[in-house]
N, C-alpha and C. Protein backbone atom coordinates (compact mmCIF):
# COMPACT_ATOMS: atom_id res chain seq x y z
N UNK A 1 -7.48 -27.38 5.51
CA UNK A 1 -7.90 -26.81 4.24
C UNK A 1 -7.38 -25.38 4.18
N UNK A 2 -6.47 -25.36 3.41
CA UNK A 2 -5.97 -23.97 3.32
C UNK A 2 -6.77 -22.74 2.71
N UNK A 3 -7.01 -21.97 3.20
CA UNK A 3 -7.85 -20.72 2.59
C UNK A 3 -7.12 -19.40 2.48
N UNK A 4 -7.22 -18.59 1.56
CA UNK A 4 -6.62 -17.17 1.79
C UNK A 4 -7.94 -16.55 1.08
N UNK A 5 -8.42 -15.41 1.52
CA UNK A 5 -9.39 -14.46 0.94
C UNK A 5 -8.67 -12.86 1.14
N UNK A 6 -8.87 -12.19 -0.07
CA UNK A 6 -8.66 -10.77 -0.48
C UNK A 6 -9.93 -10.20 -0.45
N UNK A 7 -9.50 -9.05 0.28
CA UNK A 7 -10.42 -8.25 0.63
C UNK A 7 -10.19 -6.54 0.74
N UNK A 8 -10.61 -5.92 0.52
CA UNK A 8 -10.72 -4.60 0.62
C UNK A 8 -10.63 -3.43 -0.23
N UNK A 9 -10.51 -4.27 -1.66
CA UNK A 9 -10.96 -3.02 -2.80
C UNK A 9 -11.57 -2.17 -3.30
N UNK A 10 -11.69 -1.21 -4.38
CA UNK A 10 -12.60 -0.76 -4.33
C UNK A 10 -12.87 0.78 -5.42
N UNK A 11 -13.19 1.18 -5.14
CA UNK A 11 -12.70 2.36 -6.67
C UNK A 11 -12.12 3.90 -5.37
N UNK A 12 -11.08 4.22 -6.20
CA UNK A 12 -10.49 5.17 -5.44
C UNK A 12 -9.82 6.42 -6.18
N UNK A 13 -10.05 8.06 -6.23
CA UNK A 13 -9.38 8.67 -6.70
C UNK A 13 -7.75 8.91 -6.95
N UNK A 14 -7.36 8.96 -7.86
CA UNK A 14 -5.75 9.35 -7.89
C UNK A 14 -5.23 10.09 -6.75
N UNK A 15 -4.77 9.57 -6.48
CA UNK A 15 -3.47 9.76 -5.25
C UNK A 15 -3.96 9.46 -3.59
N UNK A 16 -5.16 8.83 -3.73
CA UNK A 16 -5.83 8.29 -2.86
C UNK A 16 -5.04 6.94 -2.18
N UNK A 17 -5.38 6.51 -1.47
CA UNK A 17 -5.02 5.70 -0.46
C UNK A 17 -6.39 4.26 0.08
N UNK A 18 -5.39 3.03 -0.38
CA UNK A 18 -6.27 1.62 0.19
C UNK A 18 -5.56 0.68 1.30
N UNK A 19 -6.16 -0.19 1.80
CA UNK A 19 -5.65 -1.13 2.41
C UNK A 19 -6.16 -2.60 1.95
N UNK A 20 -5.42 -3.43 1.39
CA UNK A 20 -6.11 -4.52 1.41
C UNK A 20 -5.71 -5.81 2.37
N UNK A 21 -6.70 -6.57 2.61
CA UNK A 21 -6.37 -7.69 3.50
C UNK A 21 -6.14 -9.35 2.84
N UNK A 22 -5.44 -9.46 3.32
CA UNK A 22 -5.37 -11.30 3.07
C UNK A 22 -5.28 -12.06 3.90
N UNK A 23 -7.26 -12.88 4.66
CA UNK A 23 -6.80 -13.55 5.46
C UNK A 23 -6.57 -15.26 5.21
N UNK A 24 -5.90 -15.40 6.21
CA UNK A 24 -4.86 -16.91 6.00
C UNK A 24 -5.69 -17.78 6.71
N UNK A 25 -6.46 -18.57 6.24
CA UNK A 25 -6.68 -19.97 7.23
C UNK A 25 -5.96 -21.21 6.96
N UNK A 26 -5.92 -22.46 7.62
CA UNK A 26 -5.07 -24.07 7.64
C UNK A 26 -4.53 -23.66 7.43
N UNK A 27 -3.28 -22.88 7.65
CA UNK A 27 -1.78 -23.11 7.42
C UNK A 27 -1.33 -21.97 8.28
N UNK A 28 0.14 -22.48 8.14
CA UNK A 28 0.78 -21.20 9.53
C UNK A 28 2.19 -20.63 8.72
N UNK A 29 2.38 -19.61 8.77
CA UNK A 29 3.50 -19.09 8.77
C UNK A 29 5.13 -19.42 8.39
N UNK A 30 5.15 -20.74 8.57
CA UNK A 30 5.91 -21.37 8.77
C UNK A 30 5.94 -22.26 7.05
N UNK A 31 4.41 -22.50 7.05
CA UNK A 31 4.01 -23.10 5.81
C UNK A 31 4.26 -22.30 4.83
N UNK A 32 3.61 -21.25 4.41
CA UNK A 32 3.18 -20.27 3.44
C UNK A 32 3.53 -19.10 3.74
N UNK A 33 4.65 -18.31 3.09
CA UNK A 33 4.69 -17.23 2.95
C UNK A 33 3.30 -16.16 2.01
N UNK A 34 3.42 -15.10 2.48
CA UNK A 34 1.98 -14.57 1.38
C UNK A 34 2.53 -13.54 0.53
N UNK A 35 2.55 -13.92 -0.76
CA UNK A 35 2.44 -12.69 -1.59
C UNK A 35 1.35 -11.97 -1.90
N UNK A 36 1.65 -10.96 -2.92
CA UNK A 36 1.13 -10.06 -3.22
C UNK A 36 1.10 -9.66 -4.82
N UNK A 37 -0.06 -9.97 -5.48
CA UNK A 37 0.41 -9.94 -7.15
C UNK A 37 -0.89 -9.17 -7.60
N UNK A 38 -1.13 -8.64 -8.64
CA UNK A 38 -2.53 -8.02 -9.53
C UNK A 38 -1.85 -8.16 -10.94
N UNK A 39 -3.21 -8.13 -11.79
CA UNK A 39 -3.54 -8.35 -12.94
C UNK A 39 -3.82 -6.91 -13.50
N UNK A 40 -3.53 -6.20 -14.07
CA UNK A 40 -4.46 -5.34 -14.86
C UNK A 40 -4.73 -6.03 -16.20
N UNK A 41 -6.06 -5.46 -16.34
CA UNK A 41 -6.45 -5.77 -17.92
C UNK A 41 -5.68 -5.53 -18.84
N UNK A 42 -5.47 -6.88 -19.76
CA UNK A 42 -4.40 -7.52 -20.77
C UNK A 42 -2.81 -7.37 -20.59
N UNK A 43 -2.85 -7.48 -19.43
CA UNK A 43 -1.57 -7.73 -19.09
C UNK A 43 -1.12 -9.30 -18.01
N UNK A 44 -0.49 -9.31 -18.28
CA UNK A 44 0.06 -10.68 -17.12
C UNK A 44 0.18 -9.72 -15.28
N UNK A 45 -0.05 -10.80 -14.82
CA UNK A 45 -0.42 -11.00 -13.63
C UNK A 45 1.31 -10.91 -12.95
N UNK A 46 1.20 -9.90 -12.36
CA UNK A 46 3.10 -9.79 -11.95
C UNK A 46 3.00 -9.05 -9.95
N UNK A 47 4.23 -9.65 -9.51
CA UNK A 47 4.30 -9.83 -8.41
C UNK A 47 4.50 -8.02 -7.46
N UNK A 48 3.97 -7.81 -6.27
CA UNK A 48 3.96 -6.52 -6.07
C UNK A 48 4.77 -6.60 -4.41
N UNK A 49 4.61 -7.65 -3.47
CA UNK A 49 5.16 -7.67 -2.62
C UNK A 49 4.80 -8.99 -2.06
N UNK A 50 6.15 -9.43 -0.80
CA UNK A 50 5.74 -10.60 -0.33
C UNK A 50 6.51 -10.24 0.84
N UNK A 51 5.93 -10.90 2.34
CA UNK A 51 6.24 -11.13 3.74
C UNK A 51 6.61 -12.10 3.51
N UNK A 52 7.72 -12.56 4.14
CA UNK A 52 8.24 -13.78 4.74
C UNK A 52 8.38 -14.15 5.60
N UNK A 53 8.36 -15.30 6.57
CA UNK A 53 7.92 -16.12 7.58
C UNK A 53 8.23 -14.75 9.22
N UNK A 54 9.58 -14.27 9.02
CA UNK A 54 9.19 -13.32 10.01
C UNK A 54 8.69 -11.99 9.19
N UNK A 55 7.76 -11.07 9.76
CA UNK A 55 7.27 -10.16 9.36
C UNK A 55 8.51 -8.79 8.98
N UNK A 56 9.51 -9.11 9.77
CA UNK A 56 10.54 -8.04 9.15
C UNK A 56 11.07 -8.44 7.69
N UNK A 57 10.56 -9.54 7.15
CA UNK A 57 11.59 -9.88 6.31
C UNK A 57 10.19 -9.85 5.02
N UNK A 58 10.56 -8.35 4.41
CA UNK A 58 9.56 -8.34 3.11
C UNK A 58 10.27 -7.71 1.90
N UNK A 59 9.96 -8.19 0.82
CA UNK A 59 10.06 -7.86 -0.47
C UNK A 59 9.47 -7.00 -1.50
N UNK A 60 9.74 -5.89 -1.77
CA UNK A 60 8.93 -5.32 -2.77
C UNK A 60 9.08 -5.53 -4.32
N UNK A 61 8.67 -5.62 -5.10
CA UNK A 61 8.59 -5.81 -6.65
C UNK A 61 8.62 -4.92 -7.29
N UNK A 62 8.12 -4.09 -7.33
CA UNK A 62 7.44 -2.73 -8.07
C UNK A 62 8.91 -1.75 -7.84
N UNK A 63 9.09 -0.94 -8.61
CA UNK A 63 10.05 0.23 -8.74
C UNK A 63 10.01 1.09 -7.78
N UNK A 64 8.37 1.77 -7.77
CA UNK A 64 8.15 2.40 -7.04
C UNK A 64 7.95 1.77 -5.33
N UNK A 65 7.58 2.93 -4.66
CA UNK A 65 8.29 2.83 -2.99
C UNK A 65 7.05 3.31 -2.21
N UNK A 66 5.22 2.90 -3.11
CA UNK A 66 4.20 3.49 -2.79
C UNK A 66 3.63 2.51 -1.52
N UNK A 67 3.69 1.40 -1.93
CA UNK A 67 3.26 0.41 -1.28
C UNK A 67 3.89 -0.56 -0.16
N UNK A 68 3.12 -0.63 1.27
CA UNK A 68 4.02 -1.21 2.46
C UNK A 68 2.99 -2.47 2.85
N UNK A 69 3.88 -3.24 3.22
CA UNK A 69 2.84 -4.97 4.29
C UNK A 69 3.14 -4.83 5.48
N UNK A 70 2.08 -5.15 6.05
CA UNK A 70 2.40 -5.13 7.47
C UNK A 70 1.02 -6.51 7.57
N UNK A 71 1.68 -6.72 9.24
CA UNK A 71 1.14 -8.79 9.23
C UNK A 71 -0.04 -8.24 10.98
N UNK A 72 -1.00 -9.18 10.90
CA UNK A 72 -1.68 -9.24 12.25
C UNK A 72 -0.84 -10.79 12.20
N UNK A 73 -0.33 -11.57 13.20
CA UNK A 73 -0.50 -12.66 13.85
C UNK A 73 -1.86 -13.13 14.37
N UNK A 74 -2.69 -12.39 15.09
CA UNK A 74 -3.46 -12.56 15.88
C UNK A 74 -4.89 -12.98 15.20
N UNK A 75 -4.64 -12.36 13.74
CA UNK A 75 -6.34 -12.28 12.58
C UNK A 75 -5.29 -13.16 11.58
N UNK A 76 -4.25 -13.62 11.23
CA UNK A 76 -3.41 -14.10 10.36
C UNK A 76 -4.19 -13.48 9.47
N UNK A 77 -3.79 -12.20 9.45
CA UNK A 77 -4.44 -11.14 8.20
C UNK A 77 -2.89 -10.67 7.47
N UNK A 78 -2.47 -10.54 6.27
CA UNK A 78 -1.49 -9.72 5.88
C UNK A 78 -2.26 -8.78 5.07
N UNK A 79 -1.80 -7.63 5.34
CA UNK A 79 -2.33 -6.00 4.49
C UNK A 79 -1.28 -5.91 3.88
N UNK A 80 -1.57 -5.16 2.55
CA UNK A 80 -1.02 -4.01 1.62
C UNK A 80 -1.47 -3.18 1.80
N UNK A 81 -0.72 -1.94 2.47
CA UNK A 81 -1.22 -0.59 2.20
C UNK A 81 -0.58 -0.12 0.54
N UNK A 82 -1.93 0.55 0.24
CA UNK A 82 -1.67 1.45 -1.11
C UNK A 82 -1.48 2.67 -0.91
N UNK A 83 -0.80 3.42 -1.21
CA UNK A 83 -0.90 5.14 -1.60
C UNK A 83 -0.47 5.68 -2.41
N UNK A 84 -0.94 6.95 -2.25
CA UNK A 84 -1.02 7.86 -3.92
C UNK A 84 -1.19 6.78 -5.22
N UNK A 85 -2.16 6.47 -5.08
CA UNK A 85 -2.84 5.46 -6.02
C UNK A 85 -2.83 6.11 -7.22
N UNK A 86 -2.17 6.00 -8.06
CA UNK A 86 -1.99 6.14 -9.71
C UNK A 86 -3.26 5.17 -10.82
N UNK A 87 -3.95 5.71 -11.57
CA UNK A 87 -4.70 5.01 -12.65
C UNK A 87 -3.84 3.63 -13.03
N UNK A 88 -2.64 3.63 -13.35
CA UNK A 88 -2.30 2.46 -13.93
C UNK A 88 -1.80 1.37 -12.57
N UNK A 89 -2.24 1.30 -11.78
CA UNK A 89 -2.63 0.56 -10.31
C UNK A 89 -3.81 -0.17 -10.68
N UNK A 90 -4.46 0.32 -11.53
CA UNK A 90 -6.01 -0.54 -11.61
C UNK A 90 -6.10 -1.62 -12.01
N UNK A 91 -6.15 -2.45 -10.89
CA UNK A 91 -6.06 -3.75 -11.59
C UNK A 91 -6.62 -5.27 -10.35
N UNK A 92 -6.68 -6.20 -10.54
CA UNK A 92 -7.21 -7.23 -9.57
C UNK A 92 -6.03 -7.73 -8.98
N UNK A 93 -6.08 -7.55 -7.48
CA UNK A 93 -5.02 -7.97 -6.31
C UNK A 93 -5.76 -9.16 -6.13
N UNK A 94 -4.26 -10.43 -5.68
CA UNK A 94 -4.36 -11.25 -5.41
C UNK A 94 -3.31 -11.39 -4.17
N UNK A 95 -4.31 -12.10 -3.26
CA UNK A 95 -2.76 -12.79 -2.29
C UNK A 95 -2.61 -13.95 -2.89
N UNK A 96 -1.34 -14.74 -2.38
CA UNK A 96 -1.12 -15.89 -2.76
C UNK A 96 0.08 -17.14 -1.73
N UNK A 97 -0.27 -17.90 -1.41
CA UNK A 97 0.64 -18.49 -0.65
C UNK A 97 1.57 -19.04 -1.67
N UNK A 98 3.28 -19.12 -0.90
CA UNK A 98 4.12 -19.35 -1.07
C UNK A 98 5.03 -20.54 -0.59
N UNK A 99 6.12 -21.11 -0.86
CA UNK A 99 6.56 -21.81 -0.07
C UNK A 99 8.37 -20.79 0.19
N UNK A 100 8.36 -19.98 -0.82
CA UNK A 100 9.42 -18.54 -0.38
C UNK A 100 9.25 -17.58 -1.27
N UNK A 101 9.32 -16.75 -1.00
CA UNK A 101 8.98 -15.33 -1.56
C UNK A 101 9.59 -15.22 -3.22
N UNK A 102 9.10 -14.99 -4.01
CA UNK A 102 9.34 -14.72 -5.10
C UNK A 102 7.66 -13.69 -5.82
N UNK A 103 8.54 -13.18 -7.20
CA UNK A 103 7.99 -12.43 -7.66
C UNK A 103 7.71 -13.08 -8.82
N UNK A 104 7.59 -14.48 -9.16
CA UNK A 104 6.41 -14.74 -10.11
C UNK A 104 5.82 -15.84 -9.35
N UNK A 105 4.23 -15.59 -10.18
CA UNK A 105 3.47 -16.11 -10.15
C UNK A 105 3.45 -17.23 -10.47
N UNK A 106 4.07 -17.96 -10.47
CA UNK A 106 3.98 -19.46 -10.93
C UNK A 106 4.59 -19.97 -10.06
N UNK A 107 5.07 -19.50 -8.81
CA UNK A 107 5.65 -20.08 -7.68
C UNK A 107 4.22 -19.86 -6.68
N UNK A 108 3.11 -19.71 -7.11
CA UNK A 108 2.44 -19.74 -6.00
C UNK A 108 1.61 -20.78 -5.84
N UNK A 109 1.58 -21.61 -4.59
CA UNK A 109 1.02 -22.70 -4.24
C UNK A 109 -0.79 -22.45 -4.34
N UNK A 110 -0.84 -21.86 -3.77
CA UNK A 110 -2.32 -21.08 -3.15
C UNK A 110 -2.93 -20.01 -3.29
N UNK A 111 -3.71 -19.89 -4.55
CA UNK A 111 -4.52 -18.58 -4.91
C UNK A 111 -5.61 -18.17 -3.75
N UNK A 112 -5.55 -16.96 -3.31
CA UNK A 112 -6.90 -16.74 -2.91
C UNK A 112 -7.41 -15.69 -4.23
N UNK A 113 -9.22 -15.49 -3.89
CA UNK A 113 -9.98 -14.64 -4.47
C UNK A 113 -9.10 -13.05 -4.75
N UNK A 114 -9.22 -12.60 -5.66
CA UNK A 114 -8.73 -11.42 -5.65
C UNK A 114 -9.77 -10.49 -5.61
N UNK A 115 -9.30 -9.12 -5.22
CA UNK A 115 -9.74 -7.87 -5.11
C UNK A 115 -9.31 -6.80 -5.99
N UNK A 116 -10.84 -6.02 -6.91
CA UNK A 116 -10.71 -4.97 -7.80
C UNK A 116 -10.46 -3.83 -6.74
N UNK A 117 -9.28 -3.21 -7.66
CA UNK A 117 -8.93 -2.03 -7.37
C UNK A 117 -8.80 -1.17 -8.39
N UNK A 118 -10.01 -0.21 -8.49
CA UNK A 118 -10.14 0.55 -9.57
C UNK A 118 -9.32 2.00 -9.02
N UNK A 119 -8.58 2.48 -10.00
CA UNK A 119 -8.34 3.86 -9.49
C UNK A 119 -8.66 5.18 -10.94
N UNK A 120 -9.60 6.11 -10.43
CA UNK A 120 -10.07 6.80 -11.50
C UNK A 120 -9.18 8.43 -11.52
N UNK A 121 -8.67 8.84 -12.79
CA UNK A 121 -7.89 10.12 -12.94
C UNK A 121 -8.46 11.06 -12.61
C-alpha cells in the first residue's frame, strides 16, 4: 500500500526559512520518483521540484534558485528545503509519486496529504 505523507508546514515570516518532509511507504525508489508541487489559492497546482531514482539526479521548476531536495534513504523521507520565503510561496505543498520526473501534475501516480505553507509580509 503505497503511502506518501507531507509534513512540516507552517506560517513563516518573509525571508524566513522551512523544511518540508515527504515520507514514502510500499514502494521503493526504483518505483516512484517524488515530486514536489503546491497550490496557491486560485491558481493551478504547478510543479516545484522532483528527485529522481538516484538522489543526484534532481529537477527544479521554479525560476528561482530558493529551493533545494535532499533524500534520507534510511526514513525514505524526501525534504524541500525553503528559503527566503517570499508571500507569494503561500500556498499547499504536495509530494507526489512519479513514475519520472516531470513538472505537471497530471503525471502523478500518488498524491500524498499536503502541507500549508503560509508566508506573512
Amino acid at each position: 500500500h503505497v503511502q506518501l505523507q507531507a509534513s512540516g508546514g507552517g506560517l513563516v515570516q518573509a525571508g524566513g526559512s522551512l523544511s518540508l518532509s515527504c515520507a514514502v511507504s510500499g514502494v521503493t525508489w526504483d518505483d516512484y520518483v517524488i515530486g514536489w508541487f503546491r497550490q496557491a489559492p486560485g491558481k493551478e497546482r504547478e510543479g516545484v521540484s522532483c528527485m529522481g531514482v538516484d538522489s543526484w539526479n534532481t529537477h527544479y521548476y521554479l525560476p528561482e534558485s530558493r529551493f533545494t531536495l535532499s533524500r534520507s534513504d534510511a526514513t525514505k523521507t524526501v525534504y524541500l528545503h525553503l528559503k527566503n520565503l517570499e508571500p507569494d510561496d503561500t500556498a499547499v505543498y504536495y509530494c507526489g509519486g512519479l513514475i519520472r520526473c516531470s513538472s505537471n501534475s497530471h503525471d502523478v501516480r500518488k498524491w500524498g496529504r499536503g502541507t500549508l505553507v503560509t508566508v506573512s509580509s
